[in-house]
Protein backbone atom coordinates (compact mmCIF):
# COMPACT_ATOMS: atom_id res chain seq x y z
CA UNK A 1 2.32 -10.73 20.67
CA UNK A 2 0.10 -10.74 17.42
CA UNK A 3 -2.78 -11.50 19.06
CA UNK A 4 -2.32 -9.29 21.56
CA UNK A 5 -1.43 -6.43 19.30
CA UNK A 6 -4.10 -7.22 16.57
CA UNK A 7 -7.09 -9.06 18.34
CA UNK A 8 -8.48 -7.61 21.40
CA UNK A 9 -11.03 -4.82 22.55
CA UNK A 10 -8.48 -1.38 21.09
CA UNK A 11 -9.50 1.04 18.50
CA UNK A 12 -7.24 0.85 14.88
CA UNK A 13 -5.42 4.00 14.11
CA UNK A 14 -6.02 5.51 11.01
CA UNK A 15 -3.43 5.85 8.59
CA UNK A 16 -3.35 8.77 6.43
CA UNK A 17 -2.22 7.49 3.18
CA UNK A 18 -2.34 9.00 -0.89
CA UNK A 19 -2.18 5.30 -2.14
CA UNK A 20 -3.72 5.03 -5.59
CA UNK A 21 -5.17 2.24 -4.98
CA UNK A 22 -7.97 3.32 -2.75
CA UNK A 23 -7.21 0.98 0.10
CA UNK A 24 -7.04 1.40 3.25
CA UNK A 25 -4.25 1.04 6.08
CA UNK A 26 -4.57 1.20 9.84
CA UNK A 27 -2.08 0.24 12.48
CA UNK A 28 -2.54 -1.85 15.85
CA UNK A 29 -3.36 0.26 18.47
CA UNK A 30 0.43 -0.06 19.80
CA UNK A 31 1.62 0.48 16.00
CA UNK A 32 3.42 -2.81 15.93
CA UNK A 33 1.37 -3.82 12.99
CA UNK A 34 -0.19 -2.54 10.10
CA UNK A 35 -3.55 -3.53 8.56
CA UNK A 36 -4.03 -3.02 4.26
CA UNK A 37 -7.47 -3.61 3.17
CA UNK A 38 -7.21 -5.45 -0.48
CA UNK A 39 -8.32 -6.13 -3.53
CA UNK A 40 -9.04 -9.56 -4.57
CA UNK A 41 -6.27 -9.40 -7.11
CA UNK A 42 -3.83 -8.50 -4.76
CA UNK A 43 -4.90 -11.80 -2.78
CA UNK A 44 -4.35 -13.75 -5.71
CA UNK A 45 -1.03 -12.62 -6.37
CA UNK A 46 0.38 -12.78 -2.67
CA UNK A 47 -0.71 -16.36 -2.68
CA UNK A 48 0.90 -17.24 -5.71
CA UNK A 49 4.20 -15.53 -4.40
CA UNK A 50 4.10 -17.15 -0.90
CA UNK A 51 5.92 -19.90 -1.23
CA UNK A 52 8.67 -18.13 -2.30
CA UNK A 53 8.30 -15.33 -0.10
CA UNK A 54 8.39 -17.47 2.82
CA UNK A 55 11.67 -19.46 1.60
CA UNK A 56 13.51 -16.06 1.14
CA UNK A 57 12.53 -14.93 4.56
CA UNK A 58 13.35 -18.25 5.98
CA UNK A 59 16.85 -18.40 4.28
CA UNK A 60 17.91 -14.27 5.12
CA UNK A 61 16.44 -13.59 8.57
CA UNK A 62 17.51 -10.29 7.98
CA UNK A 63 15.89 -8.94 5.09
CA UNK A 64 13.96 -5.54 5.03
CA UNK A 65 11.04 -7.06 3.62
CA UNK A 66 8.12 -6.48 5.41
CA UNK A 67 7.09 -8.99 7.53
CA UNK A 68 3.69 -10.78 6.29
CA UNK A 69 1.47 -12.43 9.74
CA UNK A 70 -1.92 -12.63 8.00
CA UNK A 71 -4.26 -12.33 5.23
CA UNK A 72 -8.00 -12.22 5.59
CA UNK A 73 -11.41 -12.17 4.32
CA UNK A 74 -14.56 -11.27 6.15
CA UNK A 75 -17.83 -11.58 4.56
CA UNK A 76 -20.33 -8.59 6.01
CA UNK A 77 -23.69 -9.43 5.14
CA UNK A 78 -25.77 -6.34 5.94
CA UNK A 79 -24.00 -4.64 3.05
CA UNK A 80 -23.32 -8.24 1.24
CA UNK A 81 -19.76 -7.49 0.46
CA UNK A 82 -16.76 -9.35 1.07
CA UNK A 83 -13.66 -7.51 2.51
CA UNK A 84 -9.63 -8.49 2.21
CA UNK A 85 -7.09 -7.60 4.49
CA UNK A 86 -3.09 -8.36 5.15
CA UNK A 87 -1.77 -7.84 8.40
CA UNK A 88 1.86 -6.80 8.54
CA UNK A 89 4.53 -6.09 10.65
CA UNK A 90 5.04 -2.08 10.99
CA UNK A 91 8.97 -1.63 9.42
CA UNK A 92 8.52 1.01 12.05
CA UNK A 93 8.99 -1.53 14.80
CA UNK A 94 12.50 -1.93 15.12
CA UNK A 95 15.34 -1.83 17.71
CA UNK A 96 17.08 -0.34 14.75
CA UNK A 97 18.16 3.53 14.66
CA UNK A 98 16.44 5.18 11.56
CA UNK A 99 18.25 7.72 9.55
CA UNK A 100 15.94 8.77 6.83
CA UNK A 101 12.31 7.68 5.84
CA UNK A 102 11.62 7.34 2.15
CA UNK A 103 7.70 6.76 0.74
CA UNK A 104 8.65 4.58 -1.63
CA UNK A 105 5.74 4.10 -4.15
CA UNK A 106 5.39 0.64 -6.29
CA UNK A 107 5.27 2.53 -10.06
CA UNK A 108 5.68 6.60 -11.03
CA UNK A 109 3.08 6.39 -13.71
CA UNK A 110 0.22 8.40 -13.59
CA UNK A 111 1.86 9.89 -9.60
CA UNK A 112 2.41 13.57 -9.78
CA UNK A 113 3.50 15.25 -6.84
CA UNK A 114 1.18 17.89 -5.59
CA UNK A 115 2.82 21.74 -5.15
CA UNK A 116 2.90 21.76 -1.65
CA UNK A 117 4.64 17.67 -1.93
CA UNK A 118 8.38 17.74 -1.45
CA UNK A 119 10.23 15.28 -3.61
């Protein structure tokens, strides 16, 4: 299914996001996944919580973390740059009934909520 979903001849769809973090996020073309670019620190970090990550996953099958398939680096030459990327999958995919939808953000400092933003 992740192959399927994430390799193969389909066009990303943008996702529209206000992260502060200037990355960017796309989902698989049937929206079962999601793609984060990242920043090398970020790499470092979700490597160094792996282990543990996978052992809580692995001991509550039913945990509302996201899911974590992937993580990736591609080297592009023409620009010589080096690009990270995760590969999750979408919370969105679920047999579960959603209620409510909550943009949960990882810190409220420096976030202000622009005057057309509910909150």
């Amino acid at each position: 299914r992740y192959m399927l979903s994430v390799a193969g001849n389909y066009n990303y769809l943008d996702f529209i996001t206000n992260a502060k973090s200037g990355e960017f996020f796309f989902f698989s073309h049937d929206e079962n996944f999601m793609i984060k670019t990242m920043k090398r620190q970020e790499t470092k970090f979700l490597r160094r919580i792996l282990p543990h990550y996978y052992e809580h996953v692995r001991k509550h099958s039913d945990t509302l973390l996201v899911r974590f398939c992937g993580m990736y680096r591609v080297k592009m030459h023409h620009i010589n740059r080096k690009v990270h990327f995760m590969v999750m999958s979408s919370v969105f995919d679920t047999h579960n009934e959603m209620h409510t939808i909550y943009d949960l953000k990882g810190s409220t400092v420096g976030r202000m909520k622009k005057e057309n933003e509910m909150v």
